[in-house]
N, C-alpha and C. Protein backbone atom coordinates (compact mmCIF):
# COMPACT_ATOMS: atom_id res chain seq x y z
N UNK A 1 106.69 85.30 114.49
CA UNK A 1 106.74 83.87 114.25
C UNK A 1 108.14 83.34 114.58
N UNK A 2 108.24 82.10 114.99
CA UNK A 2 109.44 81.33 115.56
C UNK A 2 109.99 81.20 113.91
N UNK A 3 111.42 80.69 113.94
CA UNK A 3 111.87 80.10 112.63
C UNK A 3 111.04 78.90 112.35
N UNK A 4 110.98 78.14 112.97
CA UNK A 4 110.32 76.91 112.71
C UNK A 4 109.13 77.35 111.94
N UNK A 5 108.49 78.06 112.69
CA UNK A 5 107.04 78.69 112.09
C UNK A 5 107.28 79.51 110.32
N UNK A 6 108.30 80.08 109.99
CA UNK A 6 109.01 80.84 108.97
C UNK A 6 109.05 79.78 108.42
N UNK A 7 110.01 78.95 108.48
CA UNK A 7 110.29 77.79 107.51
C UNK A 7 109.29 77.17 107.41
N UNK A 8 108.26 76.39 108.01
CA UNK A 8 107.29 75.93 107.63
C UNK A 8 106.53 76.50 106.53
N UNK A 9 106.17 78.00 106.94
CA UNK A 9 105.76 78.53 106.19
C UNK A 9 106.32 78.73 104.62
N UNK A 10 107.65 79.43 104.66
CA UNK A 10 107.97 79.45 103.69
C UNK A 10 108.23 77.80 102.41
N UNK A 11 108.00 76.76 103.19
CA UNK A 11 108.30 75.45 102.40
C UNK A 11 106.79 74.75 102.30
N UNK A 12 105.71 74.91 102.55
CA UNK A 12 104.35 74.52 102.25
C UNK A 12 103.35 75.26 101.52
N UNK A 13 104.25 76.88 101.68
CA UNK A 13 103.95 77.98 100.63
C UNK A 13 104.07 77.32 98.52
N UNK A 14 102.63 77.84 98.20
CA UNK A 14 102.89 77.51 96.91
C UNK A 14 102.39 78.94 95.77
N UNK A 15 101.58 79.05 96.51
CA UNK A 15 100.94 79.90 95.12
C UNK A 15 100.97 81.88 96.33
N UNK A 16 101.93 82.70 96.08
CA UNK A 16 102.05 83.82 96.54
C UNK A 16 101.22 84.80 95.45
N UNK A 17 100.81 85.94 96.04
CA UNK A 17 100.30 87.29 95.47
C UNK A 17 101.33 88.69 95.97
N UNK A 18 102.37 89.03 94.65
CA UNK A 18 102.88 90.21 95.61
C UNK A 18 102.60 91.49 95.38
N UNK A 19 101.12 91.63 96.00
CA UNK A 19 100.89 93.08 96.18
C UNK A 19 101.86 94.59 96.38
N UNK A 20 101.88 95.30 95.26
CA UNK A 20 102.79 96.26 94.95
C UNK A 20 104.12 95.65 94.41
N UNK A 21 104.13 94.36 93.30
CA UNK A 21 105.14 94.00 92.70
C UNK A 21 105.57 95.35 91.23
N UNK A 22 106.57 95.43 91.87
CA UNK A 22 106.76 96.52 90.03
C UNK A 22 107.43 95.69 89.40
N UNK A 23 107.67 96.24 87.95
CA UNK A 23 108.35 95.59 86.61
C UNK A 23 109.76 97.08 87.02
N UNK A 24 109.68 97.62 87.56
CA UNK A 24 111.43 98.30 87.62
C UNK A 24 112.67 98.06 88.27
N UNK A 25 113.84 97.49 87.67
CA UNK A 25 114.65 96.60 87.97
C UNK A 25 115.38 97.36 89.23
N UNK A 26 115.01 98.51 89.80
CA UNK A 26 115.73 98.89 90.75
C UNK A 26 114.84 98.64 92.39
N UNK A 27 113.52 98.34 92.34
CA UNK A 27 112.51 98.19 93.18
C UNK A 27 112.90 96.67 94.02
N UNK A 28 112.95 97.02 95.27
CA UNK A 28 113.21 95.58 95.80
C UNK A 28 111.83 94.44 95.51
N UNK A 29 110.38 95.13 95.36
CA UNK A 29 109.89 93.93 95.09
C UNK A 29 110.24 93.29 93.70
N UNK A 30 110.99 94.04 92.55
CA UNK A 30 111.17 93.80 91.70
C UNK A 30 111.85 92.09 91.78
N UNK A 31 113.13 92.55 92.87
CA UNK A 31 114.03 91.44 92.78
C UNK A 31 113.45 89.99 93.81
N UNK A 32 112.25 90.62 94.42
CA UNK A 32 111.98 89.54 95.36
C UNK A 32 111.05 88.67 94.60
N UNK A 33 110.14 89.35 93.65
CA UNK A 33 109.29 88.72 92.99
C UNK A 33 110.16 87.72 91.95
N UNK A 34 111.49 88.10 91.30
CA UNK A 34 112.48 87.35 91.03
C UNK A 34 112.83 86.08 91.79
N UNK A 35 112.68 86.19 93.03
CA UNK A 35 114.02 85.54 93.98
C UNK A 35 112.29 84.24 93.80
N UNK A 36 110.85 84.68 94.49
CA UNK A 36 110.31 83.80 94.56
C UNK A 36 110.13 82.60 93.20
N UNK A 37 110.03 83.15 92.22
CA UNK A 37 109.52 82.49 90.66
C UNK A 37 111.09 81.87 90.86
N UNK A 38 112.00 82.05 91.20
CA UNK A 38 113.13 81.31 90.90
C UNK A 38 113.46 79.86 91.88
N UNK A 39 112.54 80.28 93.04
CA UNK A 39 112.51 79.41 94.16
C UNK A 39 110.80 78.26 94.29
N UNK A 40 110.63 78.78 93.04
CA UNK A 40 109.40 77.40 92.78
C UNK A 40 108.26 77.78 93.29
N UNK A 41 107.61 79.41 93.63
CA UNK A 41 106.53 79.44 93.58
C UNK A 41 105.89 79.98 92.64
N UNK A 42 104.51 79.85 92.36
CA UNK A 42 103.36 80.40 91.64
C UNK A 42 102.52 82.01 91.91
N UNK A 43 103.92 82.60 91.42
CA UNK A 43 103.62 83.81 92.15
C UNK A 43 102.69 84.87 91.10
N UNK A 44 102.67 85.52 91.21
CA UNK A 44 101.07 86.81 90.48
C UNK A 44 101.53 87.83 91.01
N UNK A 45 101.85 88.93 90.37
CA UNK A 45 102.13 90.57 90.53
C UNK A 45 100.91 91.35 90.50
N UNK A 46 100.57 91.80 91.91
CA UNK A 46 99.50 92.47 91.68
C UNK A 46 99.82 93.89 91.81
N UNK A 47 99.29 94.65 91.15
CA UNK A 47 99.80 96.58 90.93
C UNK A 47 99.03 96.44 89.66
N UNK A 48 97.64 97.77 90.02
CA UNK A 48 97.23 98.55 89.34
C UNK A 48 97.39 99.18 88.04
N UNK A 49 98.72 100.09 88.61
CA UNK A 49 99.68 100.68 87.99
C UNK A 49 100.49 100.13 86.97
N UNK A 50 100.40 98.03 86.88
CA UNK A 50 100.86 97.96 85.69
C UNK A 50 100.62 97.78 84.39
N UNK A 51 98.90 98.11 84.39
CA UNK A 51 97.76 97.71 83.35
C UNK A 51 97.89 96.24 82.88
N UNK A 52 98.28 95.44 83.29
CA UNK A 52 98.52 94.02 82.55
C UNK A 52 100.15 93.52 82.34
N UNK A 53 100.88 94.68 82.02
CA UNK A 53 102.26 94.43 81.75
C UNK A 53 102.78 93.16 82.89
N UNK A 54 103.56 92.85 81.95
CA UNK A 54 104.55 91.38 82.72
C UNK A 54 105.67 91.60 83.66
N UNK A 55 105.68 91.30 84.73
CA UNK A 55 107.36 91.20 85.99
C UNK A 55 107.47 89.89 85.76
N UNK A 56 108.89 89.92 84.76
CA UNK A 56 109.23 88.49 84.62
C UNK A 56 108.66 88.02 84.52
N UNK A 57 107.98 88.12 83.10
CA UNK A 57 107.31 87.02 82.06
C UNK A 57 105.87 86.51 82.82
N UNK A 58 105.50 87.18 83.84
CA UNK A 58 104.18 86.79 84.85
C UNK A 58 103.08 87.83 84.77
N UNK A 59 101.89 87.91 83.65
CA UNK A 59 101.19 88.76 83.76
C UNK A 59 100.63 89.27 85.22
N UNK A 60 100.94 90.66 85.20
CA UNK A 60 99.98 91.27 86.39
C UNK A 60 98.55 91.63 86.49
N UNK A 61 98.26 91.90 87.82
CA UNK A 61 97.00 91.60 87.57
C UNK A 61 96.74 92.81 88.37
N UNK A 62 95.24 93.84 88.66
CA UNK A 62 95.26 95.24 89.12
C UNK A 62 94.54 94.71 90.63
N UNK A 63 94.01 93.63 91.05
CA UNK A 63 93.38 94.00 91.95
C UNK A 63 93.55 92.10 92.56
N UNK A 64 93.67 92.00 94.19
CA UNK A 64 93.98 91.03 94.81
C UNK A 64 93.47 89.58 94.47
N UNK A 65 91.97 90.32 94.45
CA UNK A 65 91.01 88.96 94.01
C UNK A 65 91.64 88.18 92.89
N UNK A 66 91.96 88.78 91.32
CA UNK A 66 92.14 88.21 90.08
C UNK A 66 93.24 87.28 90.46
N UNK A 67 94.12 87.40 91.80
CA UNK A 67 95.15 86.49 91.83
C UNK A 67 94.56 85.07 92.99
N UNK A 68 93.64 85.12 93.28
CA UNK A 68 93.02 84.07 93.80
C UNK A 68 92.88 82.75 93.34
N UNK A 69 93.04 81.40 93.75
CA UNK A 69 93.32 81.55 95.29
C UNK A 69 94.30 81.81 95.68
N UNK A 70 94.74 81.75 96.92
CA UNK A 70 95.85 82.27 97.55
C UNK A 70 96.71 81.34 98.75
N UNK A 71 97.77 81.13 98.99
CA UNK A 71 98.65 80.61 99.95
C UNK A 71 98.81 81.46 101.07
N UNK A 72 99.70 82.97 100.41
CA UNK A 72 100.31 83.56 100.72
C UNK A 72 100.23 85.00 100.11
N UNK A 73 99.75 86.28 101.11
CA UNK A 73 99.66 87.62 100.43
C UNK A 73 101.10 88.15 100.99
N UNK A 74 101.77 88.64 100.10
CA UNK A 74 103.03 89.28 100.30
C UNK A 74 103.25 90.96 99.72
N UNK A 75 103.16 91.94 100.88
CA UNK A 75 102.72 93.24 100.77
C UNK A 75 103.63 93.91 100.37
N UNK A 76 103.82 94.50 99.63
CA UNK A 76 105.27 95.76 99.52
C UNK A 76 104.37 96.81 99.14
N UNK A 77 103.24 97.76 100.22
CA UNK A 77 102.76 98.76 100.28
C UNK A 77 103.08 99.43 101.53
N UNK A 78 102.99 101.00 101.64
CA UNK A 78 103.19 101.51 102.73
C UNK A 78 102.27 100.98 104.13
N UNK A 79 103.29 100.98 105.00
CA UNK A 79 102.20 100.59 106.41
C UNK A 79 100.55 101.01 106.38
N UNK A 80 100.75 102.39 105.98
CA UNK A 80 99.02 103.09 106.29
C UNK A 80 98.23 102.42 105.54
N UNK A 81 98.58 101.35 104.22
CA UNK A 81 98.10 100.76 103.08
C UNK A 81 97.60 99.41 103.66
N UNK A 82 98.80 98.82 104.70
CA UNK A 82 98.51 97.61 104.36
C UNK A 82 97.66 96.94 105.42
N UNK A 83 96.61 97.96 106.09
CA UNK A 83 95.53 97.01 106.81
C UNK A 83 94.24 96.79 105.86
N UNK A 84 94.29 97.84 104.76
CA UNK A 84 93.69 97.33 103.67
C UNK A 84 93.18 95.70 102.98
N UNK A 85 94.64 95.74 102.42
CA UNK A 85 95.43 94.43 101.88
C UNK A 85 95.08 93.19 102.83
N UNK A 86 95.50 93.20 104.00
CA UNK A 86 95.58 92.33 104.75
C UNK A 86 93.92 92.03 105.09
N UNK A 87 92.72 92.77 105.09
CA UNK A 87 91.64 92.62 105.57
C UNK A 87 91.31 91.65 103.89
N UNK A 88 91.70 92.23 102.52
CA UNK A 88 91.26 91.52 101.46
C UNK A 88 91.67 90.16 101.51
N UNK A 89 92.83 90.14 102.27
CA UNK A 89 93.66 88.64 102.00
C UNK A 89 92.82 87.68 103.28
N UNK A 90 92.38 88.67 104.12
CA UNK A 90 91.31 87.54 105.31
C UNK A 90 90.14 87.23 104.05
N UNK A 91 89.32 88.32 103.77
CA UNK A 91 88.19 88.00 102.74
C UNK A 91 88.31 86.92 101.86
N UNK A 92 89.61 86.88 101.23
CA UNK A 92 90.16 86.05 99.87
C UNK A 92 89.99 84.78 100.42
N UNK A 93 90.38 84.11 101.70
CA UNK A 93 90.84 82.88 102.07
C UNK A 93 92.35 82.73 102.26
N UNK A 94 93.09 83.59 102.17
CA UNK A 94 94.42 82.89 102.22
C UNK A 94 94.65 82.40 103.45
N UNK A 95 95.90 81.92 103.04
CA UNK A 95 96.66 81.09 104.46
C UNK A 95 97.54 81.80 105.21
N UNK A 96 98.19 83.03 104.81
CA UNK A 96 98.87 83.41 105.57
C UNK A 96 99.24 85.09 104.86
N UNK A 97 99.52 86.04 105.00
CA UNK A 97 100.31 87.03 105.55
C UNK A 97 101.60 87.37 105.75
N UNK A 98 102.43 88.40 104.78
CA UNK A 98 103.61 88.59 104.68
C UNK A 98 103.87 90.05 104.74
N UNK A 99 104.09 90.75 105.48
CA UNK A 99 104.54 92.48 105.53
C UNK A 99 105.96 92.69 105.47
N UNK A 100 106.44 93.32 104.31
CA UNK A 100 107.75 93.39 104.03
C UNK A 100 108.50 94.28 104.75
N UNK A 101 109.93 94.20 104.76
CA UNK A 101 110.81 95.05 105.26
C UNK A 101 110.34 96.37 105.81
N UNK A 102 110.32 97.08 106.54
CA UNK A 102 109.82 98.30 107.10
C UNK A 102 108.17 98.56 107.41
N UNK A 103 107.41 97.39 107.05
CA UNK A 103 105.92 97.38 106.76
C UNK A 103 105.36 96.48 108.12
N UNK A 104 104.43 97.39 108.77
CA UNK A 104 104.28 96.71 109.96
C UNK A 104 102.96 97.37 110.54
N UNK A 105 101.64 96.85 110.72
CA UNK A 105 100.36 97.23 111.11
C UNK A 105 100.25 96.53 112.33
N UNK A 106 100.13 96.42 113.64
CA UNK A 106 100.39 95.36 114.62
C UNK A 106 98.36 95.19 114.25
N UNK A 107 97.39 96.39 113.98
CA UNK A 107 96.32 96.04 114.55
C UNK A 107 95.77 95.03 113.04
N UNK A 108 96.04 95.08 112.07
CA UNK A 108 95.91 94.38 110.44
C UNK A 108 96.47 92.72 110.69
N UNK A 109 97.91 92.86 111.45
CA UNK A 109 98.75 91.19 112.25
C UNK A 109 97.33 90.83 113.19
N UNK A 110 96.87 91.65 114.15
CA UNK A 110 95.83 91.08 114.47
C UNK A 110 94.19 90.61 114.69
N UNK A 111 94.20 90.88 112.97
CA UNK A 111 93.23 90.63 112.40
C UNK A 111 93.39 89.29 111.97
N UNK A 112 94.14 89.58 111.17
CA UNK A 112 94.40 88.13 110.25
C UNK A 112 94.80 87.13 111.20
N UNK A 113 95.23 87.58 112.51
CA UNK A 113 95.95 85.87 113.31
C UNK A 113 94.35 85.92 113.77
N UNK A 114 93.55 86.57 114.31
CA UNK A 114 92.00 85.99 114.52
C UNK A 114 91.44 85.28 113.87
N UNK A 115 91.59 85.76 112.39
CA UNK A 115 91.06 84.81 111.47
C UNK A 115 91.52 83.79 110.81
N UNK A 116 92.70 83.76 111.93
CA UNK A 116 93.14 82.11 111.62
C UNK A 116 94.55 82.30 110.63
N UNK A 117 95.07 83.05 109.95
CA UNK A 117 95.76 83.57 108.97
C UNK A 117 97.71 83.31 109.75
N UNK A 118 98.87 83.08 109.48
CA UNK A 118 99.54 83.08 109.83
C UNK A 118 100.46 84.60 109.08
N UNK A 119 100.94 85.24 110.24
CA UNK A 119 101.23 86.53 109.92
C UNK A 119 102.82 86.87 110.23
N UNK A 120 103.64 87.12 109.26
CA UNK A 120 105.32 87.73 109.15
C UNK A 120 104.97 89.14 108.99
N UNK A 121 105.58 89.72 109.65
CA UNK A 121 105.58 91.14 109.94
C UNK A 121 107.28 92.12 109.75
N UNK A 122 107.72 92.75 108.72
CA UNK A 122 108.97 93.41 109.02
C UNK A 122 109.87 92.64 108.45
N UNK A 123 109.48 91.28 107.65
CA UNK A 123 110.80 90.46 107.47
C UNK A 123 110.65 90.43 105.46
N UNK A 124 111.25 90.05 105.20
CA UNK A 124 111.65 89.37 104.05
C UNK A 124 111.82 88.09 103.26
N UNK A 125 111.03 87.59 102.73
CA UNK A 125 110.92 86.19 102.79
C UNK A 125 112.41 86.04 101.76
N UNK A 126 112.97 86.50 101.12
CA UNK A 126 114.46 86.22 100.01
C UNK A 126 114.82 86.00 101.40
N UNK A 127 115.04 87.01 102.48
CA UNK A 127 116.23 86.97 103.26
C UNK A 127 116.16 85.95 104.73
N UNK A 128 115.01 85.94 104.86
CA UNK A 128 114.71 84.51 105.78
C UNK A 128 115.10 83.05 105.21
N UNK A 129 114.77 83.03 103.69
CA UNK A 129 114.99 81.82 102.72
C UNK A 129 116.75 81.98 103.37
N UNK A 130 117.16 82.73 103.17
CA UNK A 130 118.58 82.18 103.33
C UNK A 130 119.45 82.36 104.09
N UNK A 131 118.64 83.17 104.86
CA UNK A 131 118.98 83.14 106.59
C UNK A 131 119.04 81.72 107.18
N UNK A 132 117.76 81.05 107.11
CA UNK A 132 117.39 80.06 107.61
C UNK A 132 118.39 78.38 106.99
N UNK A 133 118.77 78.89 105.61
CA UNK A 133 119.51 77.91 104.97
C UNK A 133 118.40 77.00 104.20
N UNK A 134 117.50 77.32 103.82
CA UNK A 134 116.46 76.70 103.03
C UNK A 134 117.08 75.83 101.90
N UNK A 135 116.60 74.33 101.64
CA UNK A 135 116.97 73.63 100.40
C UNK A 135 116.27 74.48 99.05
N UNK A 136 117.44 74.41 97.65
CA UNK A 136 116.55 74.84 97.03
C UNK A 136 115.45 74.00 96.24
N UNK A 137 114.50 75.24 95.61
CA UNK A 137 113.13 74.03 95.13
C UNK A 137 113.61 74.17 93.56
N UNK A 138 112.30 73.18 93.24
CA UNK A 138 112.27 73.82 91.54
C UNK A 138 112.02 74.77 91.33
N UNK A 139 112.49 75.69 90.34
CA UNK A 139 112.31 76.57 89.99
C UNK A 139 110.52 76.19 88.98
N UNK A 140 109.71 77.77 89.15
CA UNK A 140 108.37 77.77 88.45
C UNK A 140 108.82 77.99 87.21
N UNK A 141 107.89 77.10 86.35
CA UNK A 141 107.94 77.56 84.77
C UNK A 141 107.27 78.93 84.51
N UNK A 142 107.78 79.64 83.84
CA UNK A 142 107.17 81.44 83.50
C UNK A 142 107.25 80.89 82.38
């Protein structure tokens, strides 16, 4: 995606799902799931693994659907994982597609751009936010 396309995205973005969010303060989705709730979205921790427990005060939830509807699926699972994810987030309706830092399926990117889905691949939405120089938003109430 162009910046233009990034920023758009990232500023019409409202309600995110971050698939493989943990509650452990050393985990980068830890701090990204931080960076978004601080930057005014309606974000939902989805992981299995956390039976219900809270990432920053935001109950989690075990499975993609319960965080429906959706804007934006934002993956922090291994590559081999995330054509999975990405086929649920076509099913779900979302709008778009986010594969984090090192996470990259080219044939899952071209699924979801078939189905209409707008797809970031390899990037970071904290670090595009301020790459790009993004205004800040309101922060979400937790």
């Amino acid at each position: 995606m162009t910046d233009a396309e990034i920023r758009d995205l990232l500023l019409r973005t409202r309600r995110i799902a971050v698939v493989g969010a943990s509650d452990r303060p050393g985990r980068p989705s830890h701090g990204v799931f931080r960076f978004l709730l601080d930057h005014g979205y309606d974000a939902i921790p989805v992981n299995p693994a956390l039976g219900g427990r809270p990432v920053h005060g935001v109950a989690s939830v075990a499975k993609l659907e319960a965080a429906a509807p959706l804007d934006l699926v934002d993956v922090f699972r291994r590559s081999a994982e995330a054509g999975a994810v990405v086929d649920e987030a076509i099913r779900l309706g979302a709008r778009a597609v986010w594969l984090q830092l090192g996470v990259v399926d080219q044939a899952a990117a071209a699924r979801a751009r078939a189905a209409g889905l707008s797809v970031v691949m390899d990037r970071c939405p904290a670090i595009e936010w301020r790459r790009l120089g993004l205004p800040p938003r309101v922060p979400a109430v937790v």
